[in-house]
C-alpha atoms as a PDB file:
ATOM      1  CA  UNK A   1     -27.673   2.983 -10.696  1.00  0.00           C
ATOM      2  CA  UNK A   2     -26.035   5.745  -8.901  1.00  0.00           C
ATOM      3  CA  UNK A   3     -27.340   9.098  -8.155  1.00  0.00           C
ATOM      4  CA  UNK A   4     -25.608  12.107  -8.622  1.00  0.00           C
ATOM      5  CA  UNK A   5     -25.005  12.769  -4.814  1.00  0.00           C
ATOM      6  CA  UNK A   6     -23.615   9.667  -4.340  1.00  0.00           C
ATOM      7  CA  UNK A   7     -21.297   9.857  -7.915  1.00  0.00           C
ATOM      8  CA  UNK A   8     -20.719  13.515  -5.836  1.00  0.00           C
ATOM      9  CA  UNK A   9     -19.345  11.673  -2.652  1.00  0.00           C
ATOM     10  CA  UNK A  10     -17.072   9.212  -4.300  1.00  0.00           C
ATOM     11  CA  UNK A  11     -15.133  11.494  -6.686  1.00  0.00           C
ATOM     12  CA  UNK A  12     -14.543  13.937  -3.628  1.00  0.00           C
ATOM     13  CA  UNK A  13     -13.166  10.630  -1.874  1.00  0.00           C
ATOM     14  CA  UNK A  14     -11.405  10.140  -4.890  1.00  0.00           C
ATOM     15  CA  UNK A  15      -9.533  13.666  -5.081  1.00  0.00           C
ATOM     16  CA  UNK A  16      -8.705  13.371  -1.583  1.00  0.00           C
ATOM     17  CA  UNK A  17      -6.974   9.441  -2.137  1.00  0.00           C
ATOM     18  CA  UNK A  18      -4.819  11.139  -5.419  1.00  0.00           C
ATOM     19  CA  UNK A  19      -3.082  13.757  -3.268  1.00  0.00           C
ATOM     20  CA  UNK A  20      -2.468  11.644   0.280  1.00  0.00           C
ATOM     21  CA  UNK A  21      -1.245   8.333  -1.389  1.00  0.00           C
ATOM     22  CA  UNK A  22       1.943   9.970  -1.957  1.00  0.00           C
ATOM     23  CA  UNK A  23       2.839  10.526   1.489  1.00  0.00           C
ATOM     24  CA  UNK A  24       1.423   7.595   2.434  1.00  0.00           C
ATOM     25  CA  UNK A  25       3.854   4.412   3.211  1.00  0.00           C
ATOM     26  CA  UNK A  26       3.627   0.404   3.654  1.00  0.00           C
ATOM     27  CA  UNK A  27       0.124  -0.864   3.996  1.00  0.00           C
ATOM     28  CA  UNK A  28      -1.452   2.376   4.423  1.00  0.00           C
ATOM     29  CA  UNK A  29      -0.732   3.114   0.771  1.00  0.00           C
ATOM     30  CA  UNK A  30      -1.407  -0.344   0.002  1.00  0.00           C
ATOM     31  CA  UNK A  31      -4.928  -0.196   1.224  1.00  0.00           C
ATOM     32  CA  UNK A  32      -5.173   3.635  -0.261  1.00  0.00           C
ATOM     33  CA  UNK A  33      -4.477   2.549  -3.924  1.00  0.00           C
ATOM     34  CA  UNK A  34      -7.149  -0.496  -3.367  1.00  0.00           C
ATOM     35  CA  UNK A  35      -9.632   2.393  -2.185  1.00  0.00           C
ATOM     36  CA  UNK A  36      -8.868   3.673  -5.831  1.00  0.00           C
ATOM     37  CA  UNK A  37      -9.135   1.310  -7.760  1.00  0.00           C
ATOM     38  CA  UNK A  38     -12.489   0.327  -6.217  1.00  0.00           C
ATOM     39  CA  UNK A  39     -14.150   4.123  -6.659  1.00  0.00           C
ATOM     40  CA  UNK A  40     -12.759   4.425 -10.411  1.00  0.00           C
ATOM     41  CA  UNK A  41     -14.718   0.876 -10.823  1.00  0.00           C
ATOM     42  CA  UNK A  42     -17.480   2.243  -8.920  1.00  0.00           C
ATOM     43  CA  UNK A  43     -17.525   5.263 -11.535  1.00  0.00           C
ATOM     44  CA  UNK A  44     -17.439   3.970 -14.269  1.00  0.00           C
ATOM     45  CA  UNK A  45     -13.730   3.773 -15.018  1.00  0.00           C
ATOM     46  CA  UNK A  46     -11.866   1.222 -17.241  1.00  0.00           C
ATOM     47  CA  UNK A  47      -9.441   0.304 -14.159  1.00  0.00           C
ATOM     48  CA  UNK A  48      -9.025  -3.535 -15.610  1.00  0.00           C
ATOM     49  CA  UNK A  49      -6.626  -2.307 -18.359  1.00  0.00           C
ATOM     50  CA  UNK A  50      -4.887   0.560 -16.205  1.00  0.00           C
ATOM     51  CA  UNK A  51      -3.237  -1.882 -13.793  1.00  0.00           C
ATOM     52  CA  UNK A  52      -0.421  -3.556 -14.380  1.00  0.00           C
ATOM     53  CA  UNK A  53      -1.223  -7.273 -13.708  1.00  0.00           C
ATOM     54  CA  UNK A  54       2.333  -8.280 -13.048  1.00  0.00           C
ATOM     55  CA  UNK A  55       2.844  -5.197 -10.576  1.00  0.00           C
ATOM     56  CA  UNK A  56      -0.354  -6.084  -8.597  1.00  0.00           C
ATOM     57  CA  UNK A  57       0.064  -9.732  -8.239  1.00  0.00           C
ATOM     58  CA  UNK A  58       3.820  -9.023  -6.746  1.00  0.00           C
ATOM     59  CA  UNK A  59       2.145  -6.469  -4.408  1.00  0.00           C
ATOM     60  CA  UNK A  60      -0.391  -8.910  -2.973  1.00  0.00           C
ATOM     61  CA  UNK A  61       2.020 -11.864  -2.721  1.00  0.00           C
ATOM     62  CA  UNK A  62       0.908 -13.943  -5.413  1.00  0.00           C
ATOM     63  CA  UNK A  63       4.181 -14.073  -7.588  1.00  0.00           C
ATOM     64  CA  UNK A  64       6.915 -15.867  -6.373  1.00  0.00           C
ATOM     65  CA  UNK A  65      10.976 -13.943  -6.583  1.00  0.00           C
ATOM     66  CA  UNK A  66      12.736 -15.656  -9.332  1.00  0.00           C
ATOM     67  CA  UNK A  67      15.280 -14.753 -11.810  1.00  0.00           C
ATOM     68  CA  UNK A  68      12.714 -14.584 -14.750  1.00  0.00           C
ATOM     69  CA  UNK A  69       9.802 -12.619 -12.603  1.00  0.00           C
ATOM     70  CA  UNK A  70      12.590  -9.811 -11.800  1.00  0.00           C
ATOM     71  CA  UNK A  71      13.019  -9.873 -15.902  1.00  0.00           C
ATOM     72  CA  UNK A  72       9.057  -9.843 -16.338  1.00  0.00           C
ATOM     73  CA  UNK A  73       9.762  -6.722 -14.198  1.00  0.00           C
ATOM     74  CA  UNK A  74      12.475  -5.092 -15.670  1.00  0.00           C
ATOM     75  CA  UNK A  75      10.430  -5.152 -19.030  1.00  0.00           C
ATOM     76  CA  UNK A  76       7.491  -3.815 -17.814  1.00  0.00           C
ATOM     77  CA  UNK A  77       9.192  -0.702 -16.543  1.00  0.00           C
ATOM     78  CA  UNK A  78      11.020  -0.260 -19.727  1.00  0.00           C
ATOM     79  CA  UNK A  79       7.418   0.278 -21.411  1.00  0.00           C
ATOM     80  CA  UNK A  80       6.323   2.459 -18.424  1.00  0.00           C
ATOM     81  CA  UNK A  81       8.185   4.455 -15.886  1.00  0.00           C
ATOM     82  CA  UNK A  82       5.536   6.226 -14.655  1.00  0.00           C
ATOM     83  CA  UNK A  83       3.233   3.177 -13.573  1.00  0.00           C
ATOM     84  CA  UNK A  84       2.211   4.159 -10.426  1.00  0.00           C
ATOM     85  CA  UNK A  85       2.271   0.352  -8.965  1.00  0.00           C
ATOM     86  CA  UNK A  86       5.909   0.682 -10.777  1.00  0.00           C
ATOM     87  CA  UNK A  87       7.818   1.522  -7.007  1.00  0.00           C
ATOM     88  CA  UNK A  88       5.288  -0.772  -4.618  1.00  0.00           C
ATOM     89  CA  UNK A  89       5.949  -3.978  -6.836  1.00  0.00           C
ATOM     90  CA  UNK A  90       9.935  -3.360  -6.577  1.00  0.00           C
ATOM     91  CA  UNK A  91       9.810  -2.394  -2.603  1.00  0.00           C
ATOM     92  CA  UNK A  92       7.935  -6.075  -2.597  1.00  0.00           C
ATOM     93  CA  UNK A  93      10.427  -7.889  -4.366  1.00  0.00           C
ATOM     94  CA  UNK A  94      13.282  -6.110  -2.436  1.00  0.00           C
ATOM     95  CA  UNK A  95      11.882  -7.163   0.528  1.00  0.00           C
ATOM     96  CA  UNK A  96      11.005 -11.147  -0.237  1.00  0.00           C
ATOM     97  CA  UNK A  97      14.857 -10.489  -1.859  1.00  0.00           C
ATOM     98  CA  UNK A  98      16.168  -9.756   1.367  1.00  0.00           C
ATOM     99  CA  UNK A  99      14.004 -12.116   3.504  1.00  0.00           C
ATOM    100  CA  UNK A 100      15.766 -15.341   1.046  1.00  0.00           C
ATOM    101  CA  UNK A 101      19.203 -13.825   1.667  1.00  0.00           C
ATOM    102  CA  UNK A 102      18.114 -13.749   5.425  1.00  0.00           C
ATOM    103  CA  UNK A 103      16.549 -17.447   5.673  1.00  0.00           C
ATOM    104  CA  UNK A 104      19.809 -19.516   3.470  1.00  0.00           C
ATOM    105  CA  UNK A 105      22.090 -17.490   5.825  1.00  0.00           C
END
C-alpha cells in the first residue's frame, strides 16, 4: 500500500510528464508517455482500457505495415481524434513506410 507522501510524489511527477510530453519528440516522448502510463497504474488508474492497443503495439514495433493494419488505423482514428497515441502510431508507420520504399529501391 502506498502512503500519502509517496501517492504525493508521483502525481507531482505526473503533472510535470502532462505539460513536457508535448514538446517532447522521438524517444524522449516515447519513454515520457511510458513514465505515464506506469504512475496512472501506480495510482490507481484504469490505464488498460485508455490505451489504444493497436496504437501502442505500432509504437513499440510489434505490428507489421500492411495494407489492412493502415485500415485498422484509419478506423481507429475515425472513433477518436484526440487519442493521444493517435500522432506517435502514424509517425511509426510513416517511417517503416518510408524505410520499404527505401529497401525495394
Amino acid at each position: 500500500m502506498m502512503n500519502a507522501m509517496e501517492k504525493l510524489k508521483l502525481t507531482k511527477e505526473l503533472r510535470q510528464l502532462v505539460d513536457v510530453i508535448p514538446d517532447q519528440k522521438g524517444m524522449e516522448k516515447l519513454s515520457s508517455a511510458k513514465r505515464l502510463r506506469e504512475l496512472i497504474e501506480l495510482l490507481g488508474g484504469k490505464v488498460a482500457e485508455a490505451i489504444n492497443e493497436l496504437y501502442q503495439s505500432i509504437i513499440d514495433g510489434k505490428a507489421e505495415v500492411s495494407v489492412e493494419l493502415l485500415q485498422k488505423v484509419r478506423a481507429e482514428a475515425e472513433k477518436n481524434l484526440q487519442d493521444p497515441l493517435l500522432i506517435d502510431a502514424v509517425n511509426v508507420l510513416i517511417a517503416q513506410v518510408n524505410e520499404m520504399v527505401g529497401t525495394e529501391e
